[in-house]
C-alpha atoms as a PDB file:
ATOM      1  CA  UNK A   1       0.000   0.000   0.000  1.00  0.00           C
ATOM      2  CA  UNK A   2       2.797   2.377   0.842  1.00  0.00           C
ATOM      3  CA  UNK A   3       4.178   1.817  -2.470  1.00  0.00           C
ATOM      4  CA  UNK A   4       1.081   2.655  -4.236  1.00  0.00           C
ATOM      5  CA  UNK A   5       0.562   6.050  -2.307  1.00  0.00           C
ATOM      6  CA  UNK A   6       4.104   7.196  -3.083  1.00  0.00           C
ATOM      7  CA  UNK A   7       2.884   7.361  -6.815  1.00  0.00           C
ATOM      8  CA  UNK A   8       0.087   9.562  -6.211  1.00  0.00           C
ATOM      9  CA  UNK A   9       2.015  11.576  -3.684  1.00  0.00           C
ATOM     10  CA  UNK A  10       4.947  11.883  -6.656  1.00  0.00           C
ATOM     11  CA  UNK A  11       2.104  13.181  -9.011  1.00  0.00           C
ATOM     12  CA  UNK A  12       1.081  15.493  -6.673  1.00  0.00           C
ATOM     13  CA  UNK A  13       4.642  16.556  -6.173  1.00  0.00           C
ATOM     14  CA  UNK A  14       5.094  17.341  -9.854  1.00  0.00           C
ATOM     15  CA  UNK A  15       1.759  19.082 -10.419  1.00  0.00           C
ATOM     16  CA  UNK A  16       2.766  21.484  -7.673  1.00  0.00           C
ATOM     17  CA  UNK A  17       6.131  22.127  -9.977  1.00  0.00           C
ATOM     18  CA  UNK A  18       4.589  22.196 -12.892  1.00  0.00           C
ATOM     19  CA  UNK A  19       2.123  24.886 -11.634  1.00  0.00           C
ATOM     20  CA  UNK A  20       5.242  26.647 -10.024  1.00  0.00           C
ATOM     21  CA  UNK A  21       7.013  26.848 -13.396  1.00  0.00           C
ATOM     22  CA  UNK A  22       4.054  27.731 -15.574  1.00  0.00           C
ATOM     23  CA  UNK A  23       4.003  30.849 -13.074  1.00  0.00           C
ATOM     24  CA  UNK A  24       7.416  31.870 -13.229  1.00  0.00           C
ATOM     25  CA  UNK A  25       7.634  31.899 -17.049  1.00  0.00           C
ATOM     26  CA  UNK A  26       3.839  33.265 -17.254  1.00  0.00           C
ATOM     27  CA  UNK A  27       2.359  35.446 -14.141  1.00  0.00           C
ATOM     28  CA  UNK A  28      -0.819  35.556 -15.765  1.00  0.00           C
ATOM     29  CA  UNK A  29      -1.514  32.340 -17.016  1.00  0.00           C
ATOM     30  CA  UNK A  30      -4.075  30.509 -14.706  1.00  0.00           C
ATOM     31  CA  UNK A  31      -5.492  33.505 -14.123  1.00  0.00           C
ATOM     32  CA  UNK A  32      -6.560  34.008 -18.352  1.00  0.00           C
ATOM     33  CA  UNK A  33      -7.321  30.566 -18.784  1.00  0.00           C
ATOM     34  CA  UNK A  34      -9.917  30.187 -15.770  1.00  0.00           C
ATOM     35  CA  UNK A  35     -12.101  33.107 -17.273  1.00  0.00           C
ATOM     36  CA  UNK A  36     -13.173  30.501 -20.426  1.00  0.00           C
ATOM     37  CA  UNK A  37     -12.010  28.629 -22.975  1.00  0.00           C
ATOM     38  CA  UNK A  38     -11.884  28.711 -26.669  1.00  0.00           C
ATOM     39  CA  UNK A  39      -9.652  25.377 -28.214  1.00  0.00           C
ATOM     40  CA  UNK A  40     -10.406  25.310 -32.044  1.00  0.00           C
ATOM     41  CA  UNK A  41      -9.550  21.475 -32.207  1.00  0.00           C
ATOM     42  CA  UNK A  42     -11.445  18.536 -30.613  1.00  0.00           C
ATOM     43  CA  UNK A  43      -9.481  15.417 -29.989  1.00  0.00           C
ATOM     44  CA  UNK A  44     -11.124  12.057 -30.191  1.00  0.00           C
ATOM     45  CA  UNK A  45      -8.489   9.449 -29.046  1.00  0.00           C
ATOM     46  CA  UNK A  46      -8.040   6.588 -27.902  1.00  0.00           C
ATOM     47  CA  UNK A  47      -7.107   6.181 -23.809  1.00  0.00           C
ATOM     48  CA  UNK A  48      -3.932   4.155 -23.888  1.00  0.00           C
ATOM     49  CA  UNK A  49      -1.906   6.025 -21.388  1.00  0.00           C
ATOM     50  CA  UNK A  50       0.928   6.230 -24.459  1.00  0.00           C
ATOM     51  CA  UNK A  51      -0.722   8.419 -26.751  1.00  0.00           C
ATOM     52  CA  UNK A  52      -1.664  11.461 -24.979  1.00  0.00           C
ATOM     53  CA  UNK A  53      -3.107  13.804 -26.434  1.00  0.00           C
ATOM     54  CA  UNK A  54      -1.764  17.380 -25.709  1.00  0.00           C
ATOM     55  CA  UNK A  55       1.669  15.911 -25.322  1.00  0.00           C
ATOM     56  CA  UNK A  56       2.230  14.749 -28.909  1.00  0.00           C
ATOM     57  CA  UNK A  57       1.117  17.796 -30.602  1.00  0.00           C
ATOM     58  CA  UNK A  58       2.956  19.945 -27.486  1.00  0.00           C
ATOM     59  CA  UNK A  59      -0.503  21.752 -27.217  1.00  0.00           C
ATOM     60  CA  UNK A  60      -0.917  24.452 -23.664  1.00  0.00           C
ATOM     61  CA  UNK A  61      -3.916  24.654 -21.667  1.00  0.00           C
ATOM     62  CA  UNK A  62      -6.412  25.222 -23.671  1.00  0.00           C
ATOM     63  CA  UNK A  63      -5.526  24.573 -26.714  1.00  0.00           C
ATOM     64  CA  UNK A  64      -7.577  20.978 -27.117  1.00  0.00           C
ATOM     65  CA  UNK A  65     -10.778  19.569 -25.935  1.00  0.00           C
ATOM     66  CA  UNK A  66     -10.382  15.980 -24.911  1.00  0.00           C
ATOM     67  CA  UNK A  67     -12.111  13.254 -25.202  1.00  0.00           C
ATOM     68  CA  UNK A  68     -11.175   9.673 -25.264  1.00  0.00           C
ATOM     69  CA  UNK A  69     -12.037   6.669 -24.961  1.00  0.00           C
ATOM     70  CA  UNK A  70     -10.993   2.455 -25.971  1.00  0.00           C
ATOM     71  CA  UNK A  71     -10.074   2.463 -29.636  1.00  0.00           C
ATOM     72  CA  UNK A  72     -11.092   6.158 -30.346  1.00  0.00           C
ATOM     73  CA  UNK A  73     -14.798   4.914 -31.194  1.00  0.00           C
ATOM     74  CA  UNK A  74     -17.401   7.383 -32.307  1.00  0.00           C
ATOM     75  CA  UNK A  75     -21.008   5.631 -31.753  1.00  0.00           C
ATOM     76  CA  UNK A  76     -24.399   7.184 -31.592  1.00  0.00           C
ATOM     77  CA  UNK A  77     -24.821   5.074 -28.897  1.00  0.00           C
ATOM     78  CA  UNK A  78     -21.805   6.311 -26.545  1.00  0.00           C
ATOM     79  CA  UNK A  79     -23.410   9.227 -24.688  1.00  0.00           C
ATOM     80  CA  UNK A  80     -20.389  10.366 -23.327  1.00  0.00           C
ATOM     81  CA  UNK A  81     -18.807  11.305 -27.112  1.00  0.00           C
ATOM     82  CA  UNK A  82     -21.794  12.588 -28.140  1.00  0.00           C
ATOM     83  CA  UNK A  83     -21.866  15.004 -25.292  1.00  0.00           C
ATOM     84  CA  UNK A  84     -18.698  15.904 -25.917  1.00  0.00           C
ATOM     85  CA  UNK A  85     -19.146  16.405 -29.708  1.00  0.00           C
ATOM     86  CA  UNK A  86     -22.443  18.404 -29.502  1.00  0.00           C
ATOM     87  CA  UNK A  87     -21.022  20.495 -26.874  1.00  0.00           C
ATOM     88  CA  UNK A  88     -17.936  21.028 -28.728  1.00  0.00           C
ATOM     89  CA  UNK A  89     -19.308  21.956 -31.955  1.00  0.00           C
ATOM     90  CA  UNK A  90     -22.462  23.793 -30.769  1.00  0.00           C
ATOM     91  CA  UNK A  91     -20.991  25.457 -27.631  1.00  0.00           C
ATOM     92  CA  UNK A  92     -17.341  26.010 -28.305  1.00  0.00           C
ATOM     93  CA  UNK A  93     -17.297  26.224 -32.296  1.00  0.00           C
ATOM     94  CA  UNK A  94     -14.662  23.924 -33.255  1.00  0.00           C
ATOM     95  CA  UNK A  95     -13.205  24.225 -36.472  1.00  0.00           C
ATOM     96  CA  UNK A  96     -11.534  21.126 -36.269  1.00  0.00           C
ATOM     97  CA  UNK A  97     -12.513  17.320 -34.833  1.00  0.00           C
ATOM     98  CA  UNK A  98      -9.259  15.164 -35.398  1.00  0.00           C
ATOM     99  CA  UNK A  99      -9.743  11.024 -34.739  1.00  0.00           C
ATOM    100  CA  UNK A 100      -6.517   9.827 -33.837  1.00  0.00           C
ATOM    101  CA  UNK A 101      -6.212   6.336 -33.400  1.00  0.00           C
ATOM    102  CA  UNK A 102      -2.267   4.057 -32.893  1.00  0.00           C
ATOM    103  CA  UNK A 103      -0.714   1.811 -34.250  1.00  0.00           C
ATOM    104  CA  UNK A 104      -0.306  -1.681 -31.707  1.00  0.00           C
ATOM    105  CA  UNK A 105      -3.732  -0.011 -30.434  1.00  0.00           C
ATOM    106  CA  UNK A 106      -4.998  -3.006 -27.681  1.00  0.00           C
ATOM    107  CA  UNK A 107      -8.667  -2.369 -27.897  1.00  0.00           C
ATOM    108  CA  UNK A 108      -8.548  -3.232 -31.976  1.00  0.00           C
ATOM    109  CA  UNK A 109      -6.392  -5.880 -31.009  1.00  0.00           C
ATOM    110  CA  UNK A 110      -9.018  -7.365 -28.424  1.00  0.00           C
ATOM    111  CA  UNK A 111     -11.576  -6.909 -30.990  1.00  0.00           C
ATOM    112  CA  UNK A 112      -9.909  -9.354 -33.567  1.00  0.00           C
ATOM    113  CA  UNK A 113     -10.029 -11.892 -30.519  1.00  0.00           C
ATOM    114  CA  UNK A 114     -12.319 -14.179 -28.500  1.00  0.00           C
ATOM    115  CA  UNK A 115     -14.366 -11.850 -25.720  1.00  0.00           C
ATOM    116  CA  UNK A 116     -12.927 -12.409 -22.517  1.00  0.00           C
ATOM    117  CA  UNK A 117     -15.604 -13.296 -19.983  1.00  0.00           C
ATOM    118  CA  UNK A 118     -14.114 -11.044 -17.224  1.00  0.00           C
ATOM    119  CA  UNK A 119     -14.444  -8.262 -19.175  1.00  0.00           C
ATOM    120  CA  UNK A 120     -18.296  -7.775 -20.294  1.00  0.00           C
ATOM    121  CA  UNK A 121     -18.155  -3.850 -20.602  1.00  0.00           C
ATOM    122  CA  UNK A 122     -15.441  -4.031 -22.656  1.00  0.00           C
ATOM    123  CA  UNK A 123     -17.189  -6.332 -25.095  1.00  0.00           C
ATOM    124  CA  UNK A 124     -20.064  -4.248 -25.202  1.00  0.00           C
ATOM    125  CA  UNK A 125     -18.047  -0.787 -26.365  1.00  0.00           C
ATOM    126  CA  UNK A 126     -16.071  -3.099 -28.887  1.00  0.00           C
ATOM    127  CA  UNK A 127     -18.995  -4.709 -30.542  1.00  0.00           C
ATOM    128  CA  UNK A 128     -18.822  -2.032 -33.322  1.00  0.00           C
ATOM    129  CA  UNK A 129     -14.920  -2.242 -33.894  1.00  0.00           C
ATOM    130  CA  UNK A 130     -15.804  -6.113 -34.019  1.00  0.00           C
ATOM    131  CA  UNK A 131     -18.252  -5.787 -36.722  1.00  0.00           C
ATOM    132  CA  UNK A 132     -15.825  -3.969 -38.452  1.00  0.00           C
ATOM    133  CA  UNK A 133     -12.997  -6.316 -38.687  1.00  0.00           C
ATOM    134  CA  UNK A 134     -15.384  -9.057 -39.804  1.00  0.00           C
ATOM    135  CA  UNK A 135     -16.492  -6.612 -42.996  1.00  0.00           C
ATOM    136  CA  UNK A 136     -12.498  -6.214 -43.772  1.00  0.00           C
ATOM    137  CA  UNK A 137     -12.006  -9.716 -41.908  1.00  0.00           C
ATOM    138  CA  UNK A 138     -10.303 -10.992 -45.709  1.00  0.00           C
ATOM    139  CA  UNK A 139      -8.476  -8.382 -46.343  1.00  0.00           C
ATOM    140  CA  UNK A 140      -6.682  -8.072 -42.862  1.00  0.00           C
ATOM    141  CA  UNK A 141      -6.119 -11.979 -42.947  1.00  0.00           C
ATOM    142  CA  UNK A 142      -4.310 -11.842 -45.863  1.00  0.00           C
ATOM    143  CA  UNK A 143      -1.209  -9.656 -43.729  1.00  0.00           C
ATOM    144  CA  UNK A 144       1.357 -12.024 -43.242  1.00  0.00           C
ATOM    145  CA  UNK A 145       1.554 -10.859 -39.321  1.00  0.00           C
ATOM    146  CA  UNK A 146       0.071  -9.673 -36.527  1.00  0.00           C
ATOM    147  CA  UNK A 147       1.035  -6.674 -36.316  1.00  0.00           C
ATOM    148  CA  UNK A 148       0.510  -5.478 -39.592  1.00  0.00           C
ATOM    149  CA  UNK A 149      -2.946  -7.081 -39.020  1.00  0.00           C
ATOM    150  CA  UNK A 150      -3.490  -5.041 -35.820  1.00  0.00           C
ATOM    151  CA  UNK A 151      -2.312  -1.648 -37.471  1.00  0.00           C
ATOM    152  CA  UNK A 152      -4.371  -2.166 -40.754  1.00  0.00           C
ATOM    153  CA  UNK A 153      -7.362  -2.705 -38.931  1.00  0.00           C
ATOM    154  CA  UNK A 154      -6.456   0.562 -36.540  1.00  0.00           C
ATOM    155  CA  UNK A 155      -6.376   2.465 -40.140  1.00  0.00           C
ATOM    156  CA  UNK A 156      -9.739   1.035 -41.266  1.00  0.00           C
ATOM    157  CA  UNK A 157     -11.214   2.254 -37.539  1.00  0.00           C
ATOM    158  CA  UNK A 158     -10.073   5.923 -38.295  1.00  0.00           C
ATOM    159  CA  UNK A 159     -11.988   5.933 -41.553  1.00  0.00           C
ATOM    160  CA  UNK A 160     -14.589   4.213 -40.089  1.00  0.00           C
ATOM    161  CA  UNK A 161     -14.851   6.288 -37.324  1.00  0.00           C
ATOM    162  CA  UNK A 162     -14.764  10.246 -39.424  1.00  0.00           C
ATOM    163  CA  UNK A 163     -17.120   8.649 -41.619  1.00  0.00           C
ATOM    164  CA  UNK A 164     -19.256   8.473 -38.402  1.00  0.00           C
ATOM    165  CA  UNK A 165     -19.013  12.247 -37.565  1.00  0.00           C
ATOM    166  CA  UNK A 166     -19.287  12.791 -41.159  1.00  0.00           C
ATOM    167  CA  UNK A 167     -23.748  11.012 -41.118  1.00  0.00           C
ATOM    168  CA  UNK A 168     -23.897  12.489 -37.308  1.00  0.00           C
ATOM    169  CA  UNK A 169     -26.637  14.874 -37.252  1.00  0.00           C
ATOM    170  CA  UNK A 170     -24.229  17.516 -34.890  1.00  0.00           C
ATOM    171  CA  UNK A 171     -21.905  17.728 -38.105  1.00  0.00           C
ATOM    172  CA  UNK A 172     -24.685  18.017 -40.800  1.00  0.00           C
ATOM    173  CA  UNK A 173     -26.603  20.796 -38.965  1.00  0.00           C
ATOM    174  CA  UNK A 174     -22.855  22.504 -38.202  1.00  0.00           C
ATOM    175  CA  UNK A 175     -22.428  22.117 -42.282  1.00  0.00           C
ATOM    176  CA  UNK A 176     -26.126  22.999 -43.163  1.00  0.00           C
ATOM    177  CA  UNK A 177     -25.139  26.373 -41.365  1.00  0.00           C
ATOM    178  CA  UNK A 178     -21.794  26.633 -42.984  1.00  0.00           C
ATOM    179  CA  UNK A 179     -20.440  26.718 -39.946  1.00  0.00           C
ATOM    180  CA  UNK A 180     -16.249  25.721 -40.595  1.00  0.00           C
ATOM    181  CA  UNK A 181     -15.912  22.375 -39.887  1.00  0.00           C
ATOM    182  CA  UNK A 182     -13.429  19.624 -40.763  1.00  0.00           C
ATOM    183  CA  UNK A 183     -13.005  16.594 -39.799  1.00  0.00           C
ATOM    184  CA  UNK A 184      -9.526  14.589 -39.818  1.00  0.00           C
ATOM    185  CA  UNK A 185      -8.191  10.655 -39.510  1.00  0.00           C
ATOM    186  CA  UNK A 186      -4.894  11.332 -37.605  1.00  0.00           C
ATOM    187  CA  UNK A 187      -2.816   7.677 -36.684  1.00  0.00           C
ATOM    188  CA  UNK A 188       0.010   8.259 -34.104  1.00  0.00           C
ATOM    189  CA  UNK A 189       3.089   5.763 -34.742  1.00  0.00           C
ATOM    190  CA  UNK A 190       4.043   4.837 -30.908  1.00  0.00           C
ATOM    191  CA  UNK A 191       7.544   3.944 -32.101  1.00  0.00           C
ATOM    192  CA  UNK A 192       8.353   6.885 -33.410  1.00  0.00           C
ATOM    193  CA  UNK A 193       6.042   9.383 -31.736  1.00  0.00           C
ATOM    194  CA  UNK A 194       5.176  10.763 -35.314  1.00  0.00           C
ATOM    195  CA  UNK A 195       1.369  11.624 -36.405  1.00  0.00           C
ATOM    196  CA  UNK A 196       0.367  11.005 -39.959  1.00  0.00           C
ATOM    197  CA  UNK A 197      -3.155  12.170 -41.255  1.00  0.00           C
ATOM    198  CA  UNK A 198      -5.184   9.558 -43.034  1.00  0.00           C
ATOM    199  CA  UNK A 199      -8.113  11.797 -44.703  1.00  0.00           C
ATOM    200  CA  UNK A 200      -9.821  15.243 -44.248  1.00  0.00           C
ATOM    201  CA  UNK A 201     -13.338  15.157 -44.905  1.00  0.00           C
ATOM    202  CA  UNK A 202     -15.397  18.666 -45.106  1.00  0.00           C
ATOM    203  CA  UNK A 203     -15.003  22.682 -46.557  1.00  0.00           C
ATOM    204  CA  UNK A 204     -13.648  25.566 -45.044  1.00  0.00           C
ATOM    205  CA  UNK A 205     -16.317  28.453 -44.776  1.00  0.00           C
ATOM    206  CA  UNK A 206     -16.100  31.611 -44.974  1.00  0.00           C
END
């Protein structure tokens, strides 16, 4: 137990620093950001603690609204992105949504396997990632490895998952009122650290 505490005590430790440093460099900086907030990007990502998501882009305070989740899934039926989008879009104005999935991602991996019994909520979110690797099932099988397997079908979720956004009523109305708007398929190599975008789908207005 003590072991475990000292980890959230050393978090703790370096949030005070942080904060201490962000200070020094900037007097004013808490202070501007607590008044609102105006990021032009939403991120949709996927939760593996290796890809996150203000980090790889070296984005401040600000800068992004966040939201992810396992596999960077985008389903009418997720409340929680939904929530997110419609506030994002209809609230704060984005002018961009970016879907960044990884390559070696583990929740498309556990999708192209059995369900494990000791996991039921995770089998419920990945029932649509599932249903997508059976549609591409032949293609993917045809990879002479794993990993190339895995990675192919995290490629096919990012399309799968802007062309989502793209038939979401959120985006259509934001469109219909030529509101700027464009949506991105981002993948993140985690063994280089390097993003690479996959497809842009919508118009600049204005």
């Amino acid at each position: 137990m003590r072991g475990r505490l000292e980890i959230t005590k050393r978090m703790l430790r370096e949030n005070q620093a942080w904060a201490q440093e962000r200070v020094a460099r900037d007097p004013d900086f808490f202070l501007r950001n607590a008044g609102s907030q105006s990021p032009d990007v939403l991120w949709i990502g996927c939760a593996d603690s290796r890809v996150p998501a203000e980090y790889t882009i070296n984005a401040q305070p600000g800068e992004l609204f966040v939201h992810r989740n396992i596999a960077n899934l985008v389903t009418e039926s997720d409340l929680n992105v939904m929530s997110v989008l419609q506030y994002a879009v209809v609230e704060l104005k984005v002018k961009h949504i970016v879907v960044c999935g990884h390559h070696g991602c583990g929740g498309v991996r556990a999708s192209m396997a059995a369900e494990r019994k000791d996991l039921p909520y995770v089998n419920r979110k990945l029932e649509p990632l599932r249903a997508l690797y059976r549609l591409h099932a032949h293609e993917i099988n045809l990879l002479e490895d794993d990993i190339k397997r895995v990675n192919r079908l995290v490629e096919l979720n990012v399309f799968e998952q802007v062309r989502n956004l793209t038939r979401n009523d959120v985006v259509q109305q934001a469109w219909q009122a030529t509101q700027t708007l464009l949506l991105h398929g981002w993948i993140y190599d985690i063994c280089n650290g390097k993003l690479s975008e996959l497809v842009t789908v919508g118009a600049k207005r204005g």
